[in-house]
C-alpha atoms as a PDB file:
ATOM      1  CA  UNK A   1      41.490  17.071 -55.232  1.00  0.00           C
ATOM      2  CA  UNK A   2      43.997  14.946 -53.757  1.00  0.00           C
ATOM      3  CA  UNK A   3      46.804  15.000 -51.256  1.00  0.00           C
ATOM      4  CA  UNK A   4      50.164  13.146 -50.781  1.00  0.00           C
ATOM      5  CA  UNK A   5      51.491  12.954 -47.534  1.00  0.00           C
ATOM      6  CA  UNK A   6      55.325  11.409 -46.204  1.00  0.00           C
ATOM      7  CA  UNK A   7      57.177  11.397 -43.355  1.00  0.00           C
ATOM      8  CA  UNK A   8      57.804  15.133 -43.554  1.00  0.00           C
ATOM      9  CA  UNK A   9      54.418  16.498 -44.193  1.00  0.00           C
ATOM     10  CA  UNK A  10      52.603  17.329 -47.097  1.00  0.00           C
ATOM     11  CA  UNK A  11      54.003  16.724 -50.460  1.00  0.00           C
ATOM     12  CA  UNK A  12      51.354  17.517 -52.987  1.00  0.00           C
ATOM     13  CA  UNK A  13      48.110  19.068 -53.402  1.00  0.00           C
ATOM     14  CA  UNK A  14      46.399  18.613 -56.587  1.00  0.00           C
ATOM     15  CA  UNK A  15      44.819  17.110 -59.358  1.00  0.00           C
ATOM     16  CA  UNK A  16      44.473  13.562 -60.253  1.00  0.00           C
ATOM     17  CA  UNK A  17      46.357  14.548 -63.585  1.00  0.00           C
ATOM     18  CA  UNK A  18      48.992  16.466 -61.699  1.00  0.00           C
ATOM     19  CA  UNK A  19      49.985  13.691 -59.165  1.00  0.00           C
ATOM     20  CA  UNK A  20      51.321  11.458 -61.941  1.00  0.00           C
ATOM     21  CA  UNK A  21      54.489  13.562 -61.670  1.00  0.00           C
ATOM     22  CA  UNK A  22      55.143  12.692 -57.709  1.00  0.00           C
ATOM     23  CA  UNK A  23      58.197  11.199 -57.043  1.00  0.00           C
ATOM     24  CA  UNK A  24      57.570   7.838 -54.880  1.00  0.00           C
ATOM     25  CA  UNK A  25      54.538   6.694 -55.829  1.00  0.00           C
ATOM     26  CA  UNK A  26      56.081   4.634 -58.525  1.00  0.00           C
ATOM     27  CA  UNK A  27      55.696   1.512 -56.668  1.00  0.00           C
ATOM     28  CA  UNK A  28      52.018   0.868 -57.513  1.00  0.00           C
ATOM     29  CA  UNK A  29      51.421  -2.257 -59.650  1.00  0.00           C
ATOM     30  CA  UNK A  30      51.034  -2.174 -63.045  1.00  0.00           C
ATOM     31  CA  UNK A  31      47.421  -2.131 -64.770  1.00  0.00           C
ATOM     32  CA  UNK A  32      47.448  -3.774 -67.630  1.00  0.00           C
ATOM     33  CA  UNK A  33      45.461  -2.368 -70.679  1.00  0.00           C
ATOM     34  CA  UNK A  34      43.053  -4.832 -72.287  1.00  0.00           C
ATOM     35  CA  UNK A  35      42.775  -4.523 -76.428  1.00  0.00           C
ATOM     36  CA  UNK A  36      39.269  -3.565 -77.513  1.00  0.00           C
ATOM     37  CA  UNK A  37      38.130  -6.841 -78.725  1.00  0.00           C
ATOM     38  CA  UNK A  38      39.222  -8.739 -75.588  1.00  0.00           C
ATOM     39  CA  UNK A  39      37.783  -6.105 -73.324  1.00  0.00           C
ATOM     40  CA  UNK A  40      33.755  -6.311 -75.531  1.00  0.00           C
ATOM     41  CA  UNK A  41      34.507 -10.417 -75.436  1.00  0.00           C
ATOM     42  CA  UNK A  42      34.679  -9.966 -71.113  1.00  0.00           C
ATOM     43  CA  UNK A  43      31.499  -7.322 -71.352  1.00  0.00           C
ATOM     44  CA  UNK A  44      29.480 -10.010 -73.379  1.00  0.00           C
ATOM     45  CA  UNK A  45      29.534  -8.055 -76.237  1.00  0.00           C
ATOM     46  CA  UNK A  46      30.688  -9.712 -79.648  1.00  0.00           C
ATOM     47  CA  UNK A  47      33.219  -8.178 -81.457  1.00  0.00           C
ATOM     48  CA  UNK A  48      32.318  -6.500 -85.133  1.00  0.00           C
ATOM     49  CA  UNK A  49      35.302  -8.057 -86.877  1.00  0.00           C
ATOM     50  CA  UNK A  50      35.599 -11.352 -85.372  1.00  0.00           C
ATOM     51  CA  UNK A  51      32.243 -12.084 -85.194  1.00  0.00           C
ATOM     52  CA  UNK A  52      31.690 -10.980 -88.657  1.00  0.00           C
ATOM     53  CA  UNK A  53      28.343  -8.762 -87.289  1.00  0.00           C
ATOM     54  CA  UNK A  54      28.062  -5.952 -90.249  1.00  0.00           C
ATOM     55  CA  UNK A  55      28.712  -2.317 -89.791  1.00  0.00           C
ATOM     56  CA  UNK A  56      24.639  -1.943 -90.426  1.00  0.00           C
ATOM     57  CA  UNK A  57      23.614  -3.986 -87.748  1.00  0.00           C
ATOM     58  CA  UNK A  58      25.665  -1.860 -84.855  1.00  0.00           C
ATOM     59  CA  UNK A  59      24.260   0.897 -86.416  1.00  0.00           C
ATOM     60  CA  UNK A  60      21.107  -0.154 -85.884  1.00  0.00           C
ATOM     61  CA  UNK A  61      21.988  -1.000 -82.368  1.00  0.00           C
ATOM     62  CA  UNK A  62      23.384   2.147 -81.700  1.00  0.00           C
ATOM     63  CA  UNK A  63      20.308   4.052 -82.751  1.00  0.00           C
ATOM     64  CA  UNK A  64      18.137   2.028 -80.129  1.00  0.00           C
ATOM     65  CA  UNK A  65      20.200   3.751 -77.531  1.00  0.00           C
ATOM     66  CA  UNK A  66      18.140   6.595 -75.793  1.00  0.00           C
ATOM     67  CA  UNK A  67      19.476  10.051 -77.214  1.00  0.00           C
ATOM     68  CA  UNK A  68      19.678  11.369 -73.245  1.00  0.00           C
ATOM     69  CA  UNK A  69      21.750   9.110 -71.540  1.00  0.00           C
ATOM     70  CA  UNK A  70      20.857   9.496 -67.432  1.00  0.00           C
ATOM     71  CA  UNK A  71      23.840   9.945 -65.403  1.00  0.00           C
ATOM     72  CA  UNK A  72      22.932   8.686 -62.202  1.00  0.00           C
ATOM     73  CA  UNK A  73      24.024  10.265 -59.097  1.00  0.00           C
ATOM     74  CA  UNK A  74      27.312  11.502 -58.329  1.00  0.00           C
ATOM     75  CA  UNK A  75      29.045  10.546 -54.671  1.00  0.00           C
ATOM     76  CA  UNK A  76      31.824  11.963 -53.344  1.00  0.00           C
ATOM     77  CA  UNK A  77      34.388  10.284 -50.573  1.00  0.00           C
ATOM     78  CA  UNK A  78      32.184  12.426 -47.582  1.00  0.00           C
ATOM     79  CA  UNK A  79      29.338  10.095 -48.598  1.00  0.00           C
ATOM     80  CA  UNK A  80      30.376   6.864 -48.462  1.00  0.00           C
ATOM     81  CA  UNK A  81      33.409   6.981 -46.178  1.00  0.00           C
ATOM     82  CA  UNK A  82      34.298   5.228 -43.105  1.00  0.00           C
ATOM     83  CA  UNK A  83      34.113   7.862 -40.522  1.00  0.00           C
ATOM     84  CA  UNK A  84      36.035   5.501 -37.582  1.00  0.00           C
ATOM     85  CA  UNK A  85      39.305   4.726 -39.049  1.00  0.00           C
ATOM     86  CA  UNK A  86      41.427   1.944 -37.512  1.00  0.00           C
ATOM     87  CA  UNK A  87      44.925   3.612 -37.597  1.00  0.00           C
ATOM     88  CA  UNK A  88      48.800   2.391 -36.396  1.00  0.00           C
ATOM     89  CA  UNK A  89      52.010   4.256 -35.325  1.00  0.00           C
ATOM     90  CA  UNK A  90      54.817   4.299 -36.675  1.00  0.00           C
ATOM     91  CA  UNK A  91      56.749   3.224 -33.172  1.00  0.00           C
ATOM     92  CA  UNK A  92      54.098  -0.054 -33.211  1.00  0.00           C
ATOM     93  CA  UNK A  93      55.772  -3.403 -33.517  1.00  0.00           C
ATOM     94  CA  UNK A  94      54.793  -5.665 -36.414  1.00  0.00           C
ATOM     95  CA  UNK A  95      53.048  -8.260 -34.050  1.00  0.00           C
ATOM     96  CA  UNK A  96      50.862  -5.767 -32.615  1.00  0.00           C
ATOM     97  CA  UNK A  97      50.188  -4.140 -36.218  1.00  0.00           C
ATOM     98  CA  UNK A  98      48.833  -7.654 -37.587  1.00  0.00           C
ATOM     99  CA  UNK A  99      46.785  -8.262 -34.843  1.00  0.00           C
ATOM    100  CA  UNK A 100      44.940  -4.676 -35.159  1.00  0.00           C
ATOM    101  CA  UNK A 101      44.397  -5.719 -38.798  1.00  0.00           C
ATOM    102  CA  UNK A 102      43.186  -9.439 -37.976  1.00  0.00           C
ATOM    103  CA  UNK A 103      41.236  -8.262 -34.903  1.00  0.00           C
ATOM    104  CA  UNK A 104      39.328  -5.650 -36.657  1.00  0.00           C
ATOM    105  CA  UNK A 105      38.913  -7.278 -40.268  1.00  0.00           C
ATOM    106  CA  UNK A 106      40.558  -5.267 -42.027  1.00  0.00           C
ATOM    107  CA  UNK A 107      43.966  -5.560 -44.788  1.00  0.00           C
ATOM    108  CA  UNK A 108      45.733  -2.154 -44.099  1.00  0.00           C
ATOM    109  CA  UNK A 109      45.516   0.809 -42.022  1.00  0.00           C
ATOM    110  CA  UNK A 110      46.925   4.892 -42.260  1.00  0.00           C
ATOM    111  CA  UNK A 111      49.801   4.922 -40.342  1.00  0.00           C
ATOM    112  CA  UNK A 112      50.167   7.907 -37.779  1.00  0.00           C
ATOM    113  CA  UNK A 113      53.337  10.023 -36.174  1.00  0.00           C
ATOM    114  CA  UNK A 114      53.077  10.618 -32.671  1.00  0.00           C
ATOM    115  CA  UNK A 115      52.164  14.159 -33.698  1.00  0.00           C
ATOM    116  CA  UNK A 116      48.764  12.437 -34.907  1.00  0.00           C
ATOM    117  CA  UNK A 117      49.968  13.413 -38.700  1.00  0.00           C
ATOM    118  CA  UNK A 118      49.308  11.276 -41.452  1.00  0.00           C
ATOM    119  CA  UNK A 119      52.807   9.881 -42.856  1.00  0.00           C
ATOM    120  CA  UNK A 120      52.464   6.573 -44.568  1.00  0.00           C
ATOM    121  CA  UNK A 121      49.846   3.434 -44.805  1.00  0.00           C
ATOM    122  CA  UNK A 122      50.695  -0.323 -44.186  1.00  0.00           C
ATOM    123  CA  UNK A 123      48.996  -3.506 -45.285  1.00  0.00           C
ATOM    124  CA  UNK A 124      48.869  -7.395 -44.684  1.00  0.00           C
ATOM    125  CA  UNK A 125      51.217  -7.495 -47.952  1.00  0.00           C
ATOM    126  CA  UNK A 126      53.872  -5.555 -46.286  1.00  0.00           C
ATOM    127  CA  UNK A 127      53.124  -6.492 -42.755  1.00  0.00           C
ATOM    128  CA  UNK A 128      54.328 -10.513 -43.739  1.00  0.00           C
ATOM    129  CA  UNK A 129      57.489  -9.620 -45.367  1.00  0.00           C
ATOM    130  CA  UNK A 130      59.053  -9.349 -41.777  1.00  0.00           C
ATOM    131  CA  UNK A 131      56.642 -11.914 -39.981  1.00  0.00           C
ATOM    132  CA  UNK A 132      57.644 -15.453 -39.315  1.00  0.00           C
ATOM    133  CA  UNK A 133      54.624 -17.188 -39.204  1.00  0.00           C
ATOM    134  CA  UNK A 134      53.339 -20.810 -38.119  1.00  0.00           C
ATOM    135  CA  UNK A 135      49.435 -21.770 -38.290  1.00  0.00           C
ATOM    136  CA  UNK A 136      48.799 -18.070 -38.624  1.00  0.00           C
ATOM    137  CA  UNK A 137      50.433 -17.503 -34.896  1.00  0.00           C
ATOM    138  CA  UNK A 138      53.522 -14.844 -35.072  1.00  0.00           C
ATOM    139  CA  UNK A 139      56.884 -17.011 -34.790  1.00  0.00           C
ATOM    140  CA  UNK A 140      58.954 -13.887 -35.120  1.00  0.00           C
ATOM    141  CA  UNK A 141      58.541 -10.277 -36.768  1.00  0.00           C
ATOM    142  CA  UNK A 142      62.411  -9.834 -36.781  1.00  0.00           C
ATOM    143  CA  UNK A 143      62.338  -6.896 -34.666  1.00  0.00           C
ATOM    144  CA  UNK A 144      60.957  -4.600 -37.440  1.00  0.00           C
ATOM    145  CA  UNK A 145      58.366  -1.753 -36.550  1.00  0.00           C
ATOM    146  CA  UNK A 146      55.438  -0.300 -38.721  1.00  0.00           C
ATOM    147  CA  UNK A 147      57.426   2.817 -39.574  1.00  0.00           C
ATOM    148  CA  UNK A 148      60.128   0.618 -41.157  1.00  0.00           C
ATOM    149  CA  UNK A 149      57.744  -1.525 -43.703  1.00  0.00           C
ATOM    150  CA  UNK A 150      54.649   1.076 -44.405  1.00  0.00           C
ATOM    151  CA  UNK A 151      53.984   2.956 -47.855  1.00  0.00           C
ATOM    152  CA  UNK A 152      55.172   6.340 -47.927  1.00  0.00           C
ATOM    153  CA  UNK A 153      54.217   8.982 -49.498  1.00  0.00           C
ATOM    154  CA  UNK A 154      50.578   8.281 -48.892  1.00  0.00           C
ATOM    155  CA  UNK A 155      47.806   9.621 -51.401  1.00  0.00           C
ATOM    156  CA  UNK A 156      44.277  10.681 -49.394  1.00  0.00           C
ATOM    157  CA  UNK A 157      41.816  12.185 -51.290  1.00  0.00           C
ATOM    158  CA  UNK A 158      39.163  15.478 -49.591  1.00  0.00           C
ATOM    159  CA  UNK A 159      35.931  14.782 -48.839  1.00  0.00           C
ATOM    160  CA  UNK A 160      34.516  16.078 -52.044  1.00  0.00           C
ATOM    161  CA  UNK A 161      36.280  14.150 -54.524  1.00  0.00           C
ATOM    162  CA  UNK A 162      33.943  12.263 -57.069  1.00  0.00           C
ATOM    163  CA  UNK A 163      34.330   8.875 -56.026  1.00  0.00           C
ATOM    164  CA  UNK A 164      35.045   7.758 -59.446  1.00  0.00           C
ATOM    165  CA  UNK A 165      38.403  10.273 -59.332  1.00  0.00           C
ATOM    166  CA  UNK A 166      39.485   8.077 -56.156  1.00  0.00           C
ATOM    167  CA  UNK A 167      38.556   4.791 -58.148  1.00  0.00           C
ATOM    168  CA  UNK A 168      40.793   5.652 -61.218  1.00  0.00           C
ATOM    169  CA  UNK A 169      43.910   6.710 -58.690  1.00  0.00           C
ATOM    170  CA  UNK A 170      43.329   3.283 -57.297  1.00  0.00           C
ATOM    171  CA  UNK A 171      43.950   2.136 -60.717  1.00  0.00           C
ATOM    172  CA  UNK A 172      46.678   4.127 -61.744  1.00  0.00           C
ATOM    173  CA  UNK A 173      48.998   3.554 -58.196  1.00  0.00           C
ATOM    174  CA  UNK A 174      47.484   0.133 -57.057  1.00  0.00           C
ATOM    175  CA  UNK A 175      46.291   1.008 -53.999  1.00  0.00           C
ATOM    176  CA  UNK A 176      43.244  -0.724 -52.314  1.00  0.00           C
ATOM    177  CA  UNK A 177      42.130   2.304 -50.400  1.00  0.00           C
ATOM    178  CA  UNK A 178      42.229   6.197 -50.042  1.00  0.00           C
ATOM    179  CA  UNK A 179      42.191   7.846 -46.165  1.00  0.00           C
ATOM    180  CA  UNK A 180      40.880  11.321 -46.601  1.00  0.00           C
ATOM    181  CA  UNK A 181      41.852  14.406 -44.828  1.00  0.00           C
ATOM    182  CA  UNK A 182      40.303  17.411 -43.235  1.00  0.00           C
ATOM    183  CA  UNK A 183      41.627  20.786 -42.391  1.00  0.00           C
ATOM    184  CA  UNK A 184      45.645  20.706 -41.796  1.00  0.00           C
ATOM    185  CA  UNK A 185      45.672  17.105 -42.929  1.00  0.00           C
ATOM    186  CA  UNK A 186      44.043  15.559 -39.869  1.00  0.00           C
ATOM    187  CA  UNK A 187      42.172  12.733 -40.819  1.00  0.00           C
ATOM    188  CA  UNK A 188      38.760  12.226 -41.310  1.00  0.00           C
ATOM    189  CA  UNK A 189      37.432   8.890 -43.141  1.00  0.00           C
ATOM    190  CA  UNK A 190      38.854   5.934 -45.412  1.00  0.00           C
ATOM    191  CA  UNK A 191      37.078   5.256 -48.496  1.00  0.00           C
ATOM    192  CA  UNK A 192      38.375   1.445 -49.433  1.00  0.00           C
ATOM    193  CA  UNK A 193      37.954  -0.434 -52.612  1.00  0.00           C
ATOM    194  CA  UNK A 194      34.607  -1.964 -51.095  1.00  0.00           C
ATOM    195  CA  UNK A 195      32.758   1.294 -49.832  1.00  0.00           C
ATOM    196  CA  UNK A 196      32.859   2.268 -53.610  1.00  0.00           C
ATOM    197  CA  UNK A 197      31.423  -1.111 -54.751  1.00  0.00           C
ATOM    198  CA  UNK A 198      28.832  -1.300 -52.738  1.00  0.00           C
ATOM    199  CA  UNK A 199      28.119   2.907 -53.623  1.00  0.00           C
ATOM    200  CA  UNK A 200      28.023   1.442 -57.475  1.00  0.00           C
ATOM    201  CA  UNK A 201      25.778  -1.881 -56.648  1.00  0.00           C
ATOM    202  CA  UNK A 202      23.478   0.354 -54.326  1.00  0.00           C
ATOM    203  CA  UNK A 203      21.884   2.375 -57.045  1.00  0.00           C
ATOM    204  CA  UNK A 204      23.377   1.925 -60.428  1.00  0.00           C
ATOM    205  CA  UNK A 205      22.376   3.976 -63.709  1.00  0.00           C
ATOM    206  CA  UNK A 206      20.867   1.898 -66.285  1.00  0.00           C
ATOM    207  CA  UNK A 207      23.381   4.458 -68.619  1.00  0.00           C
ATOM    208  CA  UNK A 208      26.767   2.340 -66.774  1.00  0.00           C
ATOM    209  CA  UNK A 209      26.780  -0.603 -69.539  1.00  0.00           C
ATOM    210  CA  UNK A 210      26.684   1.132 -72.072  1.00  0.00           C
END
């Protein structure tokens, strides 16, 4: 299940399916779709037509393949998350914003009311659209605060979403993490781009390339 959350509250709780019809979230990059052949070409795997391999051979291929394919464990967002979140406010300057994300290694953060509610997320991307800078000092931020550049609505994701549901919203809205939320919205973890990797390289099923 996921969650959208703006600057008034919550905005949707739902599906994966069902939050393609929020209003906002339109601003995520576009994925683009690679054709079959291209896409086996990438994998390794010749193409049928183009390599001129005969329908009989992938049959035969195919019919190596176990019959039971093993799934592998499934994680959800609890498992792998980042239980200490590095958060902003909205009031924070940009100066002060870029250094939390420099200082702590990190490209964005959730971005906080002074209620402690959940209302938006900012990132390095947005963060030097206002910033003048020189030799990566801060020249200028032009006056601008976090409230005034972050992402908003923001999608977060419960702690027992499949972590492969979180990977394909990533997809679909071009985000490069998910915070997820407890009881009432209060936050509880981050699950980035890189805690699912290194879920996927830590024990992968033999059944993944196929």
């Amino acid at each position: 299940m996921f969650t959208v959350y703006g600057v008034t509250g919550q905005v949707f709780n739902g599906t994966l399916e069902e939050m393609s019809r929020v209003s906002g979230l339109e601003r995520a990059r576009t994925v683009r779709t690679v054709d079959r052949e291209e896409d086996n070409w990438q994998l390794g795997v010749p193409n049928a037509e183009s390599s001129g391999t005969s329908e009989k051979a992938v049959k035969a291929y195919r019919a190596m393949l176990p019959r039971e394919i093993e799934r592998g464990p499934l994680y959800h967002a609890g498992q792998i998350m980042r239980h200490r979140v590095i958060c902003l406010n909205v009031n924070d300057d940009i100066g002060k914003a870029w250094r939390t994300l420099q200082t702590n290694g990190i490209h964005q953060a959730p971005v906080l009311n002074d209620a402690m509610q959940l209302v938006g997320i900012v990132g390095e991307r947005e963060l030097l659209s206002v910033i003048n800078m020189d030799t990566g000092k801060i020249l200028e931020a032009l006056g601008r605060r976090v409230g005034d550049v972050m992402n908003t609505p923001v999608i977060t994701a419960q702690a027992v979403t499949d972590i492969r549901r979180i990977a394909a919203a990533m997809l679909m809205h071009g985000i490069d993490g998910v915070p997820v939320t407890g009881e009432l919205g209060r936050l509880v973890g981050y699950v980035s781009r890189g805690d699912i990797l290194r879920a996927v390289v830590a024990d992968p099923p033999l059944s993944l390339w196929r």
